[in-house]
C-alpha atoms as a PDB file:
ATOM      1  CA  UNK A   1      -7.529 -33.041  48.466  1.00  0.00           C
ATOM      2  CA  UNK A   2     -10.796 -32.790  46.410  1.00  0.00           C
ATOM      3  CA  UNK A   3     -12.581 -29.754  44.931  1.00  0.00           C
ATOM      4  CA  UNK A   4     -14.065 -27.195  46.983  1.00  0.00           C
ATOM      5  CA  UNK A   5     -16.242 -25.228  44.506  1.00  0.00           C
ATOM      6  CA  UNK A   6     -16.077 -23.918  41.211  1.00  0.00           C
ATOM      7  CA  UNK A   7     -16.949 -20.448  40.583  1.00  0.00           C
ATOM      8  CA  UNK A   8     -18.798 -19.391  36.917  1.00  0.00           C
ATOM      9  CA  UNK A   9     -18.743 -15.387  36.625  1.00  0.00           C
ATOM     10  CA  UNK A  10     -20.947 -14.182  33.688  1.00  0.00           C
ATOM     11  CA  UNK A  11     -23.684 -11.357  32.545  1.00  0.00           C
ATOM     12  CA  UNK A  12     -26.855 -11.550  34.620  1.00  0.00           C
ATOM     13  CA  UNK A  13     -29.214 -13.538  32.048  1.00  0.00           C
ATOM     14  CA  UNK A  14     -26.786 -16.039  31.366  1.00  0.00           C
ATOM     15  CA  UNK A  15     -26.394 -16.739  35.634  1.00  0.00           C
ATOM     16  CA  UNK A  16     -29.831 -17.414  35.090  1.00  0.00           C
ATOM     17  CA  UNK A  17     -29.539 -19.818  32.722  1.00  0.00           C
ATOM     18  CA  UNK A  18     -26.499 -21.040  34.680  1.00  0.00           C
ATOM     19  CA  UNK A  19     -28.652 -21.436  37.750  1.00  0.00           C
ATOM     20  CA  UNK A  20     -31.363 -23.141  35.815  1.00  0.00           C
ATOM     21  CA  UNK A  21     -29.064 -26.417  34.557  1.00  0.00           C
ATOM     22  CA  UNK A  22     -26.999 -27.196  37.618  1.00  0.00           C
ATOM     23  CA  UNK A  23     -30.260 -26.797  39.520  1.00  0.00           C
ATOM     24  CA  UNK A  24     -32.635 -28.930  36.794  1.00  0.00           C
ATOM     25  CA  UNK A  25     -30.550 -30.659  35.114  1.00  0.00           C
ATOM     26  CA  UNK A  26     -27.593 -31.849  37.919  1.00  0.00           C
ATOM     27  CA  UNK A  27     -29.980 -31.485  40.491  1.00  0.00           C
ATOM     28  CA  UNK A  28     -28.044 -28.800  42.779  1.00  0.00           C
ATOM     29  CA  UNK A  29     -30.118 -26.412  44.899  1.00  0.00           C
ATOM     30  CA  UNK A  30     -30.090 -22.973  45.542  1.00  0.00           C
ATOM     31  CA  UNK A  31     -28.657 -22.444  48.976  1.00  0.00           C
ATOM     32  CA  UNK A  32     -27.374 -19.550  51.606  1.00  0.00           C
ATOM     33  CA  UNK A  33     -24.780 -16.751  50.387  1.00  0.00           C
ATOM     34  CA  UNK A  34     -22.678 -14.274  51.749  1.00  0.00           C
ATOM     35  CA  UNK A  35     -23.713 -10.682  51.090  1.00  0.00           C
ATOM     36  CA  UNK A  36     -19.812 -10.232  49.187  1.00  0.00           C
ATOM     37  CA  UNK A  37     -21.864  -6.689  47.605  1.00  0.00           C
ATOM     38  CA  UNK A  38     -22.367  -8.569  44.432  1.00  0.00           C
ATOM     39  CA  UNK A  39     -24.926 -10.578  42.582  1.00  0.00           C
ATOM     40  CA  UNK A  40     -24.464 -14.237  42.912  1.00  0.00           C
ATOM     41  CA  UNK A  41     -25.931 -17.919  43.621  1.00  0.00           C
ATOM     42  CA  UNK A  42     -24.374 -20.412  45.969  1.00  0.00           C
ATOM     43  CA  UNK A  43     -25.658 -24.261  44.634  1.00  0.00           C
ATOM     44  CA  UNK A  44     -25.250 -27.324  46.989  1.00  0.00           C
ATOM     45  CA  UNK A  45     -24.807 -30.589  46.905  1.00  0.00           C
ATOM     46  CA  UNK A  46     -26.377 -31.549  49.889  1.00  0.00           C
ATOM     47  CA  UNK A  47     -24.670 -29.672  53.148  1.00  0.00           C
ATOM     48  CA  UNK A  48     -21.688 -28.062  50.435  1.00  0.00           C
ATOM     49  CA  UNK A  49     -21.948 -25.071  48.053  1.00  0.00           C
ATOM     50  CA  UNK A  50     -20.393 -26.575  45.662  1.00  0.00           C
ATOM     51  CA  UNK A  51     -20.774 -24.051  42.542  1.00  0.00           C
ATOM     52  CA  UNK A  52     -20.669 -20.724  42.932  1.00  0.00           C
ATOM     53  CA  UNK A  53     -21.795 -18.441  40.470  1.00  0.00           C
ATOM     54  CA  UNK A  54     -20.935 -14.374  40.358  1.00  0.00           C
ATOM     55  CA  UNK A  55     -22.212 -11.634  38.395  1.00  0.00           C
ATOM     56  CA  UNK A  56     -20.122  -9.978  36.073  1.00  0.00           C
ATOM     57  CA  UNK A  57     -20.152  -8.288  32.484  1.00  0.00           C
ATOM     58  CA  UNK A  58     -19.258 -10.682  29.729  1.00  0.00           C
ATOM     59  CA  UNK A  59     -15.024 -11.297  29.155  1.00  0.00           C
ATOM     60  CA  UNK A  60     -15.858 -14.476  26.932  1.00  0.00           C
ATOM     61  CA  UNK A  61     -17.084 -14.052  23.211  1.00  0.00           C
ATOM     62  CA  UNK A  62     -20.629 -16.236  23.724  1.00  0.00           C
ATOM     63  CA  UNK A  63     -19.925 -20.038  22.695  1.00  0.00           C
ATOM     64  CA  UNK A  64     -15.912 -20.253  23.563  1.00  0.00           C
ATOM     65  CA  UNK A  65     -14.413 -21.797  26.807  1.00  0.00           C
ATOM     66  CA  UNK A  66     -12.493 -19.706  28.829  1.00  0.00           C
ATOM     67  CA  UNK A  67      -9.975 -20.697  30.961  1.00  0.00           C
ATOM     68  CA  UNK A  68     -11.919 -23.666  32.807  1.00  0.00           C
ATOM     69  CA  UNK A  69     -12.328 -26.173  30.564  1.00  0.00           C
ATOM     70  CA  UNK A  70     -14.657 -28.200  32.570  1.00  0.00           C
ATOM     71  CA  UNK A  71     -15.435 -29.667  35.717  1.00  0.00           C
ATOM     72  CA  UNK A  72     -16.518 -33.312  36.748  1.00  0.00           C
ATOM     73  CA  UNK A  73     -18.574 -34.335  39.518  1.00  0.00           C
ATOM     74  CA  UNK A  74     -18.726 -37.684  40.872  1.00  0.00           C
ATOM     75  CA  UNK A  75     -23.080 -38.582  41.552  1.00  0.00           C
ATOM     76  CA  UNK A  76     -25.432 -41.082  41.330  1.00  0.00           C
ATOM     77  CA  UNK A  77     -28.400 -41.938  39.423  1.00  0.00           C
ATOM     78  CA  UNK A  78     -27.355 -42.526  35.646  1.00  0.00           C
ATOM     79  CA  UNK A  79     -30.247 -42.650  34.073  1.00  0.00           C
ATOM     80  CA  UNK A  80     -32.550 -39.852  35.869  1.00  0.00           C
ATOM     81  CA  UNK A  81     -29.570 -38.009  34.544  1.00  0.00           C
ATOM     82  CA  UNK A  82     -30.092 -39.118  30.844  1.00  0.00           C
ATOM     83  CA  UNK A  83     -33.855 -38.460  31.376  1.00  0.00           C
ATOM     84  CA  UNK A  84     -33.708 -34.816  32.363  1.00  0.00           C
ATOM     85  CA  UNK A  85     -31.183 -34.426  29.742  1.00  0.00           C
ATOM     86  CA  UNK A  86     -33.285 -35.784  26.599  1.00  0.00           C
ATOM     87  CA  UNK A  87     -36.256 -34.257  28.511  1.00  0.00           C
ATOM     88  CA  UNK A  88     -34.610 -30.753  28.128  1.00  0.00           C
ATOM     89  CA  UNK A  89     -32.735 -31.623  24.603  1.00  0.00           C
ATOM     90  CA  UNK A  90     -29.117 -30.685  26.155  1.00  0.00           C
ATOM     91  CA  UNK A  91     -26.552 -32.892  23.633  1.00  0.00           C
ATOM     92  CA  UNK A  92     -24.402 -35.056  25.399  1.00  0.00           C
ATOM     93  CA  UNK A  93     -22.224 -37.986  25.110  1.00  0.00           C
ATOM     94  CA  UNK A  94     -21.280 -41.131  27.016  1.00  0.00           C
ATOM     95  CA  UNK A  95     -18.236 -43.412  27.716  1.00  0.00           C
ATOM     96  CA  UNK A  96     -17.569 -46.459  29.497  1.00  0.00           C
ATOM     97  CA  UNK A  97     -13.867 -46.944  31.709  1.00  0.00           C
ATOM     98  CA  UNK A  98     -14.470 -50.669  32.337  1.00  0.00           C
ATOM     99  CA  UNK A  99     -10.853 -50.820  34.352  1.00  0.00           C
ATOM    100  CA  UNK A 100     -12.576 -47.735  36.623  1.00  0.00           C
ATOM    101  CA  UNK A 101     -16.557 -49.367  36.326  1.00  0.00           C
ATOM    102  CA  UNK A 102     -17.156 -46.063  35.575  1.00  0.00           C
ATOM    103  CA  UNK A 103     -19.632 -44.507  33.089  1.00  0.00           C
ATOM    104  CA  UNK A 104     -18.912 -40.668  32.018  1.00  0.00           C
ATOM    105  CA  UNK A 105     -21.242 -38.179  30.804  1.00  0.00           C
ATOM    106  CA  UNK A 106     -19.855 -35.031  29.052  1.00  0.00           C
ATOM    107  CA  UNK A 107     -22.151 -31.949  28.009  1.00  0.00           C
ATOM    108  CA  UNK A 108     -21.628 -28.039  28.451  1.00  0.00           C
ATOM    109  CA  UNK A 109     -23.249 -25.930  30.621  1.00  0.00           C
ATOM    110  CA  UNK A 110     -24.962 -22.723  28.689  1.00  0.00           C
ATOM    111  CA  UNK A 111     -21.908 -20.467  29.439  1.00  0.00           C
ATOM    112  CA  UNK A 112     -20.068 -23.585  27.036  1.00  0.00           C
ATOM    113  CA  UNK A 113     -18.131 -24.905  30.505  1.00  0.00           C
ATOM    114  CA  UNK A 114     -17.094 -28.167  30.175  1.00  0.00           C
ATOM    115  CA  UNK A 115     -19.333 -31.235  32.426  1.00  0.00           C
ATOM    116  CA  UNK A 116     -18.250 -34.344  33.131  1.00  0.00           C
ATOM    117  CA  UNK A 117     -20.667 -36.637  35.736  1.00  0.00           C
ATOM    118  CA  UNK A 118     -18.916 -39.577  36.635  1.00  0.00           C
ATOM    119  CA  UNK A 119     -20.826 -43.047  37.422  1.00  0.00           C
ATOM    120  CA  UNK A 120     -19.072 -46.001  39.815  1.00  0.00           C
ATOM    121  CA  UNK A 121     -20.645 -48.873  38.954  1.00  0.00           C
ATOM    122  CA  UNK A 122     -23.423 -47.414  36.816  1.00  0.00           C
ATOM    123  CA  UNK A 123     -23.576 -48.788  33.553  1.00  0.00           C
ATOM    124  CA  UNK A 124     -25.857 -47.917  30.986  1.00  0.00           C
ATOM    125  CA  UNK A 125     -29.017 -49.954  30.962  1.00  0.00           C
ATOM    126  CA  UNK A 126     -31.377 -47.910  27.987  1.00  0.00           C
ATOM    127  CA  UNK A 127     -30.880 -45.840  25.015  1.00  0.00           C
ATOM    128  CA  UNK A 128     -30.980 -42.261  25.301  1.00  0.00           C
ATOM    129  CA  UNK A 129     -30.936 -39.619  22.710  1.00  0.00           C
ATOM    130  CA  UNK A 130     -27.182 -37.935  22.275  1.00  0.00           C
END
């Protein structure tokens, strides 16, 4: 089993902003999408639409987590990921499972949703702002 897609629903400036940091910052790409009669992006990784974002009036107060807390990807390329991040001044923090060789990255998406990028065998090699 792994995970298929996630789906963000939110008011139609915030998709945008949505849109904006999975495709700049975690380097997804706008992709095809079913007409379902509603607004909405499909972003890929690669061949897979793997977030799905859909249109829809806000059910969230702004800056609180609803009921996905967050969602972690598994990518590569540590540090072009730190350098778009200090490049666009999105906080974020680091940690290091040496059992795993695994170096984490956790930030928040604008809509506050919870991001976790997972490294194998990535350690960090510079200093990046936090």
């Amino acid at each position: 089993m792994h995970i298929d897609h996630i789906n963000i629903k939110a008011p139609a400036e915030l998709l945008q902003r949505e849109k904006r940091f999975f495709c700049e910052i975690l380097g997804l790409r706008e992709g095809p999408r079913p007409n379902f009669g509603s607004k909405g992006y499909w972003l890929y990784a690669g061949e897979q639409p793997i977030v799905h974002l859909s249109e829809r009036p806000l059910a969230v107060p702004e800056g609180q987590r609803g009921h996905l807390d967050h969602v972690a990807f598994r990518s590569r390329g540590l540090e072009e990921l730190l350098e778009r991040l200090d490049a666009a001044g999105i906080e974020y923090s680091t940690a290091y499972l040496a059992d795993l060789r695994m170096t984490q990255v956790f930030l928040q998406s604008p809509s506050a949703t919870g991001i976790e990028v997972n490294f194998i065998d990535e350690p960090l090699r510079t200093e990046h702002r936090r």
